[in-house]
Protein backbone atom coordinates (compact mmCIF):
# COMPACT_ATOMS: atom_id res chain seq x y z
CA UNK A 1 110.95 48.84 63.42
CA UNK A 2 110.78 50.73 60.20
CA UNK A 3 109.33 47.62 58.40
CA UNK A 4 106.83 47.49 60.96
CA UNK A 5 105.73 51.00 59.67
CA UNK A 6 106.33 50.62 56.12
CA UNK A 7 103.63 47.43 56.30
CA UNK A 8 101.06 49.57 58.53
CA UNK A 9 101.18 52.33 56.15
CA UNK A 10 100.66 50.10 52.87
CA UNK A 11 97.80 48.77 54.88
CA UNK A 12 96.29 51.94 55.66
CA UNK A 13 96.96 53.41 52.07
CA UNK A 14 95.01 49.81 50.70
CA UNK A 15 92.36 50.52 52.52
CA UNK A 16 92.35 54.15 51.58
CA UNK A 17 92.17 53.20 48.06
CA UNK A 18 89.28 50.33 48.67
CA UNK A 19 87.25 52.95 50.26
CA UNK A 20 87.56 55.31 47.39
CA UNK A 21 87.22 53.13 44.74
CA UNK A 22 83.95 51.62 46.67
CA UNK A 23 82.01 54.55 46.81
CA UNK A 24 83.07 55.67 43.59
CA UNK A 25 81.46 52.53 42.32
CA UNK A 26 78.76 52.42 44.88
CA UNK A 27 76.26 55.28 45.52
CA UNK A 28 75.17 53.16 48.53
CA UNK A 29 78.62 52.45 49.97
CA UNK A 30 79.11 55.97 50.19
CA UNK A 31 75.91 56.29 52.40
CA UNK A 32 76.63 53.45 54.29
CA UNK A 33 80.46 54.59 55.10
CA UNK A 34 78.92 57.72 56.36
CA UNK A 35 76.52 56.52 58.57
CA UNK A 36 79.29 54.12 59.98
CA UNK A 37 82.03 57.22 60.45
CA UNK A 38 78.98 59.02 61.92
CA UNK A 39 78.90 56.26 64.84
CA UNK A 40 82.37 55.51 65.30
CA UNK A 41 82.96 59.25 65.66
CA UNK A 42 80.05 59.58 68.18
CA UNK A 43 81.94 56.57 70.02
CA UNK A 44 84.48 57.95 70.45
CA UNK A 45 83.34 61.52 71.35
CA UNK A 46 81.62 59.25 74.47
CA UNK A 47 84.52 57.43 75.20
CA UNK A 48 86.82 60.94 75.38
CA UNK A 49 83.91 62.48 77.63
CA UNK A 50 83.93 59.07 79.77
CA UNK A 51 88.04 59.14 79.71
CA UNK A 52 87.83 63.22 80.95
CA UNK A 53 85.04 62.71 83.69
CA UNK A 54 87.01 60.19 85.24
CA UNK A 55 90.18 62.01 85.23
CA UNK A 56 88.06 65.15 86.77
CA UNK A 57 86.88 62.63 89.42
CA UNK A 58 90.75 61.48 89.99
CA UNK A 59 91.90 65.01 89.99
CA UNK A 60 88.95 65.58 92.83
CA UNK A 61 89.77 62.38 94.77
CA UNK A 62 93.71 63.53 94.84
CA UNK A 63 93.20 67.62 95.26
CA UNK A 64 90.93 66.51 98.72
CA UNK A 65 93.32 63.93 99.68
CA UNK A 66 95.98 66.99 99.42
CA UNK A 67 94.19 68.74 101.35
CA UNK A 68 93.57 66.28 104.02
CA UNK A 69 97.37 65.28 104.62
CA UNK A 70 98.13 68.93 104.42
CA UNK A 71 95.33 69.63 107.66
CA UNK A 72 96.34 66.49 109.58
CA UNK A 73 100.53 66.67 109.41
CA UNK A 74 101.56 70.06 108.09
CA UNK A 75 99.44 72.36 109.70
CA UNK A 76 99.96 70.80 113.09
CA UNK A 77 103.65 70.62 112.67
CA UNK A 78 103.84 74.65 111.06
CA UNK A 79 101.92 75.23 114.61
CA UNK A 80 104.60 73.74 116.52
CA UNK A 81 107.25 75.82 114.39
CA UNK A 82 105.59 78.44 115.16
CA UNK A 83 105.41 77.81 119.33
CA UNK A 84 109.03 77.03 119.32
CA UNK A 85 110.32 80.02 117.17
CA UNK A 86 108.06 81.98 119.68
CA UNK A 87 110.26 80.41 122.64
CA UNK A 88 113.44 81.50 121.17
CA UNK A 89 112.37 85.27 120.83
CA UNK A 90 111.00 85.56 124.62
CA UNK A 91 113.68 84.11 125.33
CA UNK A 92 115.71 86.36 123.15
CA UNK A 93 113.99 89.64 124.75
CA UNK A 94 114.85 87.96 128.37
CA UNK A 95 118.77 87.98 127.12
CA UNK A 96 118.59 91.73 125.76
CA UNK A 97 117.21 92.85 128.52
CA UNK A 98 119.82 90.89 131.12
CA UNK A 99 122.52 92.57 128.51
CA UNK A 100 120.52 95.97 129.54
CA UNK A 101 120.79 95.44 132.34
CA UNK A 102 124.07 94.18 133.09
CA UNK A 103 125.25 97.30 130.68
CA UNK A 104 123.44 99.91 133.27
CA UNK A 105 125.32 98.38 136.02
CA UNK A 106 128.85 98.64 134.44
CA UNK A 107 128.53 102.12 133.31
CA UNK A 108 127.33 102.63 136.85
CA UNK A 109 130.13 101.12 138.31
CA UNK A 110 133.12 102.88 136.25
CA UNK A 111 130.98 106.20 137.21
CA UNK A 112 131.06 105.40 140.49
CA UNK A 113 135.18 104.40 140.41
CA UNK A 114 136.12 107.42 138.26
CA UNK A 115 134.35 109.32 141.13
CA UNK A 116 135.91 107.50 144.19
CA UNK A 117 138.85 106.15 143.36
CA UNK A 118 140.81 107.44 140.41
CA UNK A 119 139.56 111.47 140.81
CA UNK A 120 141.47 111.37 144.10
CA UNK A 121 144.58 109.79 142.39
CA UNK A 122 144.74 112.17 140.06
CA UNK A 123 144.21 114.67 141.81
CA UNK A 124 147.02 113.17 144.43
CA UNK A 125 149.30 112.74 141.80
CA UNK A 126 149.03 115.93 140.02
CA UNK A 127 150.03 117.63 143.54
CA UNK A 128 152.67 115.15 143.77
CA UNK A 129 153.94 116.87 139.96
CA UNK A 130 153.61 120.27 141.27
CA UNK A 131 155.31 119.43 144.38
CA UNK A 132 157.96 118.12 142.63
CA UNK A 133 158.13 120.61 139.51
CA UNK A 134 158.38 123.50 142.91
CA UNK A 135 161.14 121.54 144.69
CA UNK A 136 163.19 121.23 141.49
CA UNK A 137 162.82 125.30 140.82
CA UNK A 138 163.65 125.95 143.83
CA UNK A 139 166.77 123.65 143.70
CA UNK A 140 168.01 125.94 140.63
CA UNK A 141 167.37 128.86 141.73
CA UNK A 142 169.62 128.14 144.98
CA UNK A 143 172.12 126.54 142.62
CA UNK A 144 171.91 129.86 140.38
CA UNK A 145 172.31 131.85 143.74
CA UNK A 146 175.33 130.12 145.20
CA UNK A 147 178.14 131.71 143.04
């Protein structure tokens, strides 16, 4: 590889040297190489502006292609995302409120047994512990009475 480069540059540096040694013998030369780097620079200005207008036309051709799959398969299918994720929080509302609801009745329902059934049984069993506290004083106080 590094002959390969070593050659091209002697080449290039012989030709360097032909053209400088031709116009310095050759007022015409000089002229002539001119007129030639003239053209072959204008050539190749065209074939840049040629190589960039069709690469604007590609970039064109692929942005609207973009564009197209985008419209005909993501935009439908983000539509559908969007119907399905609104599914799931109606039927997310419809849950919290059945948990509302169902919360409501509960708290209804231990109000309504604290009321009917374990008020009484307290209030049962405290008499039953007053009853029983008055039995036992008067037990001692016969016991203390007896002697």
């Amino acid at each position: 590889m590094g002959k390969w480069i070593g050659i091209g540059l002697a080449i290039v540096l012989l030709i360097t040297v032909g053209f400088i040694v031709g116009a310095y013998l050759a007022p015409e030369f000089r002229i002539a190489t001119r007129d030639i780097a003239i053209v072959v620079l204008a050539v190749f200005q065209m074939i840049s502006a040629l190589i960039t207008i069709a690469l604007l036309i590609v970039m064109v051709f692929a942005v609207r292609t973009l564009t197209r799959v985008s419209q005909t398969t993501l935009v439908p299918k983000l539509e559908e995302l969007s119907g399905k994720l609104d599914q799931v929080l109606d039927q997310g509302r419809g849950v919290a409120a059945n948990i509302r609801d169902t919360t409501s009745t509960v708290s209804g329902t231990t109000s309504f047994l604290a009321d009917r059934a374990v008020a009484p049984v307290i209030r049962v069993s405290g008499l039953m512990a007053g009853v029983r506290a008055a039995a036992a004083y008067l037990a001692r106080r016969d016991d203390e009475q007896a002697p």
